[in-house]
C-alpha atoms as a PDB file:
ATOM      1  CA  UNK A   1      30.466 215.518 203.071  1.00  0.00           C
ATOM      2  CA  UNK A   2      27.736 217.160 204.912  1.00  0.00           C
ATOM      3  CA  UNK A   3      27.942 217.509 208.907  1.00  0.00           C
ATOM      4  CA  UNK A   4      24.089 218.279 210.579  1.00  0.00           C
ATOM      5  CA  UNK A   5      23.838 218.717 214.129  1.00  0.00           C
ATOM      6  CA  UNK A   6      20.252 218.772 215.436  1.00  0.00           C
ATOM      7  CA  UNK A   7      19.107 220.721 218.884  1.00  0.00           C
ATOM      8  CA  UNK A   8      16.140 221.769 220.839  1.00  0.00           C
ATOM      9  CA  UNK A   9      14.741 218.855 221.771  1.00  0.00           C
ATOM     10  CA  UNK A  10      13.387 217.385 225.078  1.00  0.00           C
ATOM     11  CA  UNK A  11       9.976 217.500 227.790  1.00  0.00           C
ATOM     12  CA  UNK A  12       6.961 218.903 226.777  1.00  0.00           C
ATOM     13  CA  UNK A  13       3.330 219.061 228.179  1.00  0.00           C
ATOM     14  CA  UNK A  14       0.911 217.738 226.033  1.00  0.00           C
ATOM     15  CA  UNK A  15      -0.701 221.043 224.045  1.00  0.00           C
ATOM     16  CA  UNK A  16       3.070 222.920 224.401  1.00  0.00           C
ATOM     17  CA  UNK A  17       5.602 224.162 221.986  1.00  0.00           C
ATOM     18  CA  UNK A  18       8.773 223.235 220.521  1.00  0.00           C
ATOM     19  CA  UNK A  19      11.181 224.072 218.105  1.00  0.00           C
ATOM     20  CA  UNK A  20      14.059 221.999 216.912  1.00  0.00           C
ATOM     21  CA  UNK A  21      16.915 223.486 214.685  1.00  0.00           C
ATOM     22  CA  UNK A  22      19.411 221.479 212.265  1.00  0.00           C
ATOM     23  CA  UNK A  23      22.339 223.239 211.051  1.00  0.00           C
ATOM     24  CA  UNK A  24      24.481 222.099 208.313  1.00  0.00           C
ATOM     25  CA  UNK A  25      27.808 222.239 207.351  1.00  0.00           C
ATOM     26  CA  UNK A  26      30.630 221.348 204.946  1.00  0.00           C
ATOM     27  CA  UNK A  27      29.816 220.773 201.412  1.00  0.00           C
ATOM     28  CA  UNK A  28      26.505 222.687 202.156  1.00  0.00           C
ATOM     29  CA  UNK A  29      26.392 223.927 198.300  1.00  0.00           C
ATOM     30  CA  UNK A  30      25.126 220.446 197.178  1.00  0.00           C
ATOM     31  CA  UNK A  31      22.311 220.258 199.379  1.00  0.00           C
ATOM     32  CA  UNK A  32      19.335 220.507 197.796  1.00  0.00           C
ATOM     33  CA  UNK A  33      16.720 219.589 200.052  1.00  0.00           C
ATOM     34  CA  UNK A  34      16.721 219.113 204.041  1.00  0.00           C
ATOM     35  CA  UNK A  35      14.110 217.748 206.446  1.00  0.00           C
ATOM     36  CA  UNK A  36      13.160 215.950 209.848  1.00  0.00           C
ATOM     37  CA  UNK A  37      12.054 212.226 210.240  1.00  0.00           C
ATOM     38  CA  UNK A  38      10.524 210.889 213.728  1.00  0.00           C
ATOM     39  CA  UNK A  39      11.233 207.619 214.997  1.00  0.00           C
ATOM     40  CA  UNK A  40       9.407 206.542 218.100  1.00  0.00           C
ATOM     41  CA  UNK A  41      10.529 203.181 219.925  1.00  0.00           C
ATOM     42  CA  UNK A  42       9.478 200.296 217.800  1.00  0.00           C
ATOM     43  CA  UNK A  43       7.832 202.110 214.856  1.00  0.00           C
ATOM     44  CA  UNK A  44       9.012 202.661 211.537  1.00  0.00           C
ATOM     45  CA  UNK A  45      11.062 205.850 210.702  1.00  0.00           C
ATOM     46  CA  UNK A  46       8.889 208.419 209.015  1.00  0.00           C
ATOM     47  CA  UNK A  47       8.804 211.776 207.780  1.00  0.00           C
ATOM     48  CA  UNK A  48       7.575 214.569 209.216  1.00  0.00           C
ATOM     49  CA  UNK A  49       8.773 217.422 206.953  1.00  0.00           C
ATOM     50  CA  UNK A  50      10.811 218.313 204.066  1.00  0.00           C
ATOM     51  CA  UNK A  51      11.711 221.758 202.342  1.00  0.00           C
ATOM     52  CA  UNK A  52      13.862 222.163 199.108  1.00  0.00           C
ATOM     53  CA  UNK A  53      16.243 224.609 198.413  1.00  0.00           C
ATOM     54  CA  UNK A  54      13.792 226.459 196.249  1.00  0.00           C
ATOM     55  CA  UNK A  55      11.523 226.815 199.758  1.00  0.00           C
ATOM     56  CA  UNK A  56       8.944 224.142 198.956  1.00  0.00           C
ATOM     57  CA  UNK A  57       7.700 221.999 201.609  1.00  0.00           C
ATOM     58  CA  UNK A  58       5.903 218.811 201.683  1.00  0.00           C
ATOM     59  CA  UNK A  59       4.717 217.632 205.228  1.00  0.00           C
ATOM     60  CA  UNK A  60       3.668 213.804 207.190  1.00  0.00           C
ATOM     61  CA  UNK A  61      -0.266 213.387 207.317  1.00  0.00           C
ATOM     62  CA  UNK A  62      -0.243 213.223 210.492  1.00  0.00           C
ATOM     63  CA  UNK A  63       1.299 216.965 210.797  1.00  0.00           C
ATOM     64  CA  UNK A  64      -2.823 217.984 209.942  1.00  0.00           C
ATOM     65  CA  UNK A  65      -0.905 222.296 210.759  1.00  0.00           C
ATOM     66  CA  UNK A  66       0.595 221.786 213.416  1.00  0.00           C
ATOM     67  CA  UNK A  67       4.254 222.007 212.628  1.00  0.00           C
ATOM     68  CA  UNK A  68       5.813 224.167 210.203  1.00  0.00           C
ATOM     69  CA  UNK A  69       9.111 223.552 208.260  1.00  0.00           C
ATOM     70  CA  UNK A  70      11.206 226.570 207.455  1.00  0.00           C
ATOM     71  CA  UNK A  71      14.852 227.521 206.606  1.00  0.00           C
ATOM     72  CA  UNK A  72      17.567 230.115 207.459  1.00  0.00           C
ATOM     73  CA  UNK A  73      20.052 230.081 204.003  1.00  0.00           C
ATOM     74  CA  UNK A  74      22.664 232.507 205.542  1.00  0.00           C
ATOM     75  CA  UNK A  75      22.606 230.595 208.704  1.00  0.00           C
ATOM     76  CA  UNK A  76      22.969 227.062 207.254  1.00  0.00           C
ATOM     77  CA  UNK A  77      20.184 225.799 209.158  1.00  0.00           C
ATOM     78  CA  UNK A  78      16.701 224.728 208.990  1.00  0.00           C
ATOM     79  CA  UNK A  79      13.855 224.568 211.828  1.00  0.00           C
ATOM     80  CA  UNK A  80      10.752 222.931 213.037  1.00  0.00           C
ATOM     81  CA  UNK A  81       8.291 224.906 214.957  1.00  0.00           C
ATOM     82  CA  UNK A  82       6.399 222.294 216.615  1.00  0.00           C
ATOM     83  CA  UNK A  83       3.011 223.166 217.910  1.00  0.00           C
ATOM     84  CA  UNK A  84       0.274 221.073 219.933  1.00  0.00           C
ATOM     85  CA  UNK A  85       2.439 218.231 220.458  1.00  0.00           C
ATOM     86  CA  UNK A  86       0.913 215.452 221.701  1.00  0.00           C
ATOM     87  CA  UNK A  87       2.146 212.149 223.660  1.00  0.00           C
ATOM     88  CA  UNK A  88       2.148 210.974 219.960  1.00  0.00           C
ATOM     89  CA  UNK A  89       4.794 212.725 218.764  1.00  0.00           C
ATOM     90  CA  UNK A  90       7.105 211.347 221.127  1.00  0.00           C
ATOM     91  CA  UNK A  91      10.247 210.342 218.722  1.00  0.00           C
ATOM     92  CA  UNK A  92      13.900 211.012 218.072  1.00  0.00           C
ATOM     93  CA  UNK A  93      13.678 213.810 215.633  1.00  0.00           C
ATOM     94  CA  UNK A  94      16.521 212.870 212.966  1.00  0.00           C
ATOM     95  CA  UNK A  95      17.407 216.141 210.377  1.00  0.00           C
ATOM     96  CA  UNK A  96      18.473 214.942 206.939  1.00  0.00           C
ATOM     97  CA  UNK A  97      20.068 216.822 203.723  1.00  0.00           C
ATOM     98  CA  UNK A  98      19.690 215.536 200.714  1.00  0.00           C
ATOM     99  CA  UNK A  99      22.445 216.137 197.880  1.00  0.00           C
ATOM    100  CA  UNK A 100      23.656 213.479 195.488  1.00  0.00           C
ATOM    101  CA  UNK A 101      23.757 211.227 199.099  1.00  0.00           C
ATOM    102  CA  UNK A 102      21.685 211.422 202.353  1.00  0.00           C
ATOM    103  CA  UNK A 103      23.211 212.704 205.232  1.00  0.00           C
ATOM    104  CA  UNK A 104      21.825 212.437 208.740  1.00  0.00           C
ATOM    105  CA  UNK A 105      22.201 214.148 212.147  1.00  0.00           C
ATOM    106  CA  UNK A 106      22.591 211.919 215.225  1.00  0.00           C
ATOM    107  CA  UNK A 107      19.056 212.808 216.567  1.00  0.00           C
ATOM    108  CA  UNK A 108      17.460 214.669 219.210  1.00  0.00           C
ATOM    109  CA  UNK A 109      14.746 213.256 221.636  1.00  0.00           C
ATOM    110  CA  UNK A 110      11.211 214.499 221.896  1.00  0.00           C
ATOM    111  CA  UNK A 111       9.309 213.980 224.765  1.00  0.00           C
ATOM    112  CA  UNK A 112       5.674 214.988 224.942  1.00  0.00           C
ATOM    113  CA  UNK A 113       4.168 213.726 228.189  1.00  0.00           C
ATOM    114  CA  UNK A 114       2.679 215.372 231.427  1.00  0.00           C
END
């Protein structure tokens, strides 16, 4: 079993910054890939950005450089630096690992509005 607890969300000006961090925990040795998924009221969810153990990252189109993916190993957690948010990007921002299963934090809202 893998435990993820998600934090640094909440209200942002259009244009500002945020980062959101996801650490992991228990059977953390399995994990083989982690990443965020966004899912705003009434849409699909959908991914915004993945990075494998290995440190390769795949990212949403609609990311177009503005948010960046990265991972602390001895810390157990990975980040999000989010950048230019706009009232777009307004979503629960779910963390998942990936191992032989998915595993899924309980969220944290996003709120990009002025």
């Amino acid at each position: 079993q893998v435990q993820l607890v998600e934090s640094g969300g909440g209200l942002v000006q259009p244009g500002g910054s945020l980062r959101l961090s996801c650490a992991a925990s228990g059977s953390i040795f399995s994990i083989f890939q982690m990443g965020w998924y966004r899912q705003a009221p009434g849409k699909q969810r959908e991914l915004v950005a993945t990075i494998t153990s290995g440190g390769n990252t795949n990212y949403g189109d609609f990311v177009k450089g503005r948010f960046t993916i990265s991972r602390d190993n001895a810390k157990n957690t990975v980040y999000l630096q989010m950048n230019s948010l706009k009232p777009d990007d307004t979503a629960v921002y779910f963390c998942r690992a990936r191992s032989g299963n998915f595993y899924w934090g309980q969220g944290t809202q996003v709120t990009v509005s002025s």
